[in-house]
Protein backbone atom coordinates (compact mmCIF):
# COMPACT_ATOMS: atom_id res chain seq x y z
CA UNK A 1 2.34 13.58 -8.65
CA UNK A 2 5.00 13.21 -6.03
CA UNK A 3 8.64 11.94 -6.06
CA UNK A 4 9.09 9.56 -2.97
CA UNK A 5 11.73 6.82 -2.21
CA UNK A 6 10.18 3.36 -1.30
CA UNK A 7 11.18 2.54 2.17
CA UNK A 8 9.76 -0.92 1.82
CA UNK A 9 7.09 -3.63 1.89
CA UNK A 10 4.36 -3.83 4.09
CA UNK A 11 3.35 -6.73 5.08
CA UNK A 12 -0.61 -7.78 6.23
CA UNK A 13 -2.21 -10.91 7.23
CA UNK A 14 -5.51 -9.54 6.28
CA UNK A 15 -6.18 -6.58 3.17
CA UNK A 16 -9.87 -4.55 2.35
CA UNK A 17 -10.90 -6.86 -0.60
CA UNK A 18 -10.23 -3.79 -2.78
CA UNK A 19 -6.41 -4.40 -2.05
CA UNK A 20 -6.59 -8.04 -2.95
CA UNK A 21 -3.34 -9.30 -5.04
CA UNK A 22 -1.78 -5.59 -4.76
CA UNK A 23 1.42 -4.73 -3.32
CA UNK A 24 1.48 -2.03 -0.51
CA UNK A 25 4.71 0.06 -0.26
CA UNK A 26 5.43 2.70 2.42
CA UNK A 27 7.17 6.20 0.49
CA UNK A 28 8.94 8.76 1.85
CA UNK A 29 8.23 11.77 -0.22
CA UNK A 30 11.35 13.42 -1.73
CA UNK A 31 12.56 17.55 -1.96
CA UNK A 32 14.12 18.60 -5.19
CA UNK A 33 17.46 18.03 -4.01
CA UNK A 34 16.57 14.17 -2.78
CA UNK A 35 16.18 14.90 0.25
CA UNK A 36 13.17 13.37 2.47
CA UNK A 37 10.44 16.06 2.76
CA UNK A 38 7.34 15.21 4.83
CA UNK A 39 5.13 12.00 6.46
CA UNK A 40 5.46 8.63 4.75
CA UNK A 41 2.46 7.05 3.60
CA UNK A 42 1.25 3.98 1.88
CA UNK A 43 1.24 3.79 -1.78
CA UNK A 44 -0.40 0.60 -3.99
CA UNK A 45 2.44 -0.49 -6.17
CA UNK A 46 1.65 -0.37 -9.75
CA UNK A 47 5.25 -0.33 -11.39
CA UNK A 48 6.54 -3.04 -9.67
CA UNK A 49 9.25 -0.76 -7.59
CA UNK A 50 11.12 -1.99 -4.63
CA UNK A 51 13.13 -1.00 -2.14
CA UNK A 52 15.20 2.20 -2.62
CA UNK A 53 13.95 3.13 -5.86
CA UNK A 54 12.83 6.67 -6.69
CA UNK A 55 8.98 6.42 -8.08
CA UNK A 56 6.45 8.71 -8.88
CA UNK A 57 3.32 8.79 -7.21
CA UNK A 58 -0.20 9.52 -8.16
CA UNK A 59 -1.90 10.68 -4.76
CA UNK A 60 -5.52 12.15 -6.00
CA UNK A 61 -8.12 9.20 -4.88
CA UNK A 62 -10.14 9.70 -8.13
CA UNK A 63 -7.07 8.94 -10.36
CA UNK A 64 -6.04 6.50 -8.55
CA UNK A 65 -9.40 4.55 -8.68
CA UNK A 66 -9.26 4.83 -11.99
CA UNK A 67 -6.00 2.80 -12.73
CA UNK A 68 -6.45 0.72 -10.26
CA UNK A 69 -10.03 -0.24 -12.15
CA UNK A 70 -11.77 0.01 -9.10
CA UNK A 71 -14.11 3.47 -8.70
CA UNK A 72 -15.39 2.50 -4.95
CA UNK A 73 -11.74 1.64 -3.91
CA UNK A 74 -10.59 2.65 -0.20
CA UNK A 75 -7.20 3.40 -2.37
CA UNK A 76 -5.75 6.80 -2.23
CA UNK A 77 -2.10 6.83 -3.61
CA UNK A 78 -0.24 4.31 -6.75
CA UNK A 79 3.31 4.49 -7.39
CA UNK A 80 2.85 4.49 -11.73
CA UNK A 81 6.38 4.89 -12.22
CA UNK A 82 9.91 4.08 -11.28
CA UNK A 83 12.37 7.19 -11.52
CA UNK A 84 15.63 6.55 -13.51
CA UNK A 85 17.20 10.13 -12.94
CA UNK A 86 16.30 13.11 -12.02
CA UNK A 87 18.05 16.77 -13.50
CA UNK A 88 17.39 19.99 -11.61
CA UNK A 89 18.69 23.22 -13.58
């Protein structure tokens, strides 16, 4: 799993049929300290997170099949979580 910080919606006019009724987020993955670390990507929205919210994301395709319900999915990362706080020793 990955920490990331939603960025925001994204928006199509047309979705694979696998995506049907499913929100698409873009992330910005997050360092220990916060910090943006590496590409943003798209993420299926399973925790219903918005904008600025830490979440966790699930990025193994398999997994994420498997919540989503749907095992021939073109679907590689979820957000499953929204982050409330975060402690590093």
């Amino acid at each position: 799993m990955k920490l990331c910080r939603v960025l925001g919606p994204v928006v199509a006019t047309k979705k694979h049929p696998a995506w049907e009724g499913m929100a698409l987020l873009c992330v910005q993955p997050l360092d220990e300290k916060g910090e943006a670390s590496g590409a943003a990507f798209l993420a299926v929205d399973r925790a219903q997170a918005g904008e600025g919210d830490v979440v966790l994301v699930l990025s193994e395709g398999t997994g994420v099949r498997q919540i989503i319900g749907n095992p021939q999915g073109p679907i590689r990362s979820a957000i499953v979580g929204i982050v409330d706080e975060v402690h590093v020793p």
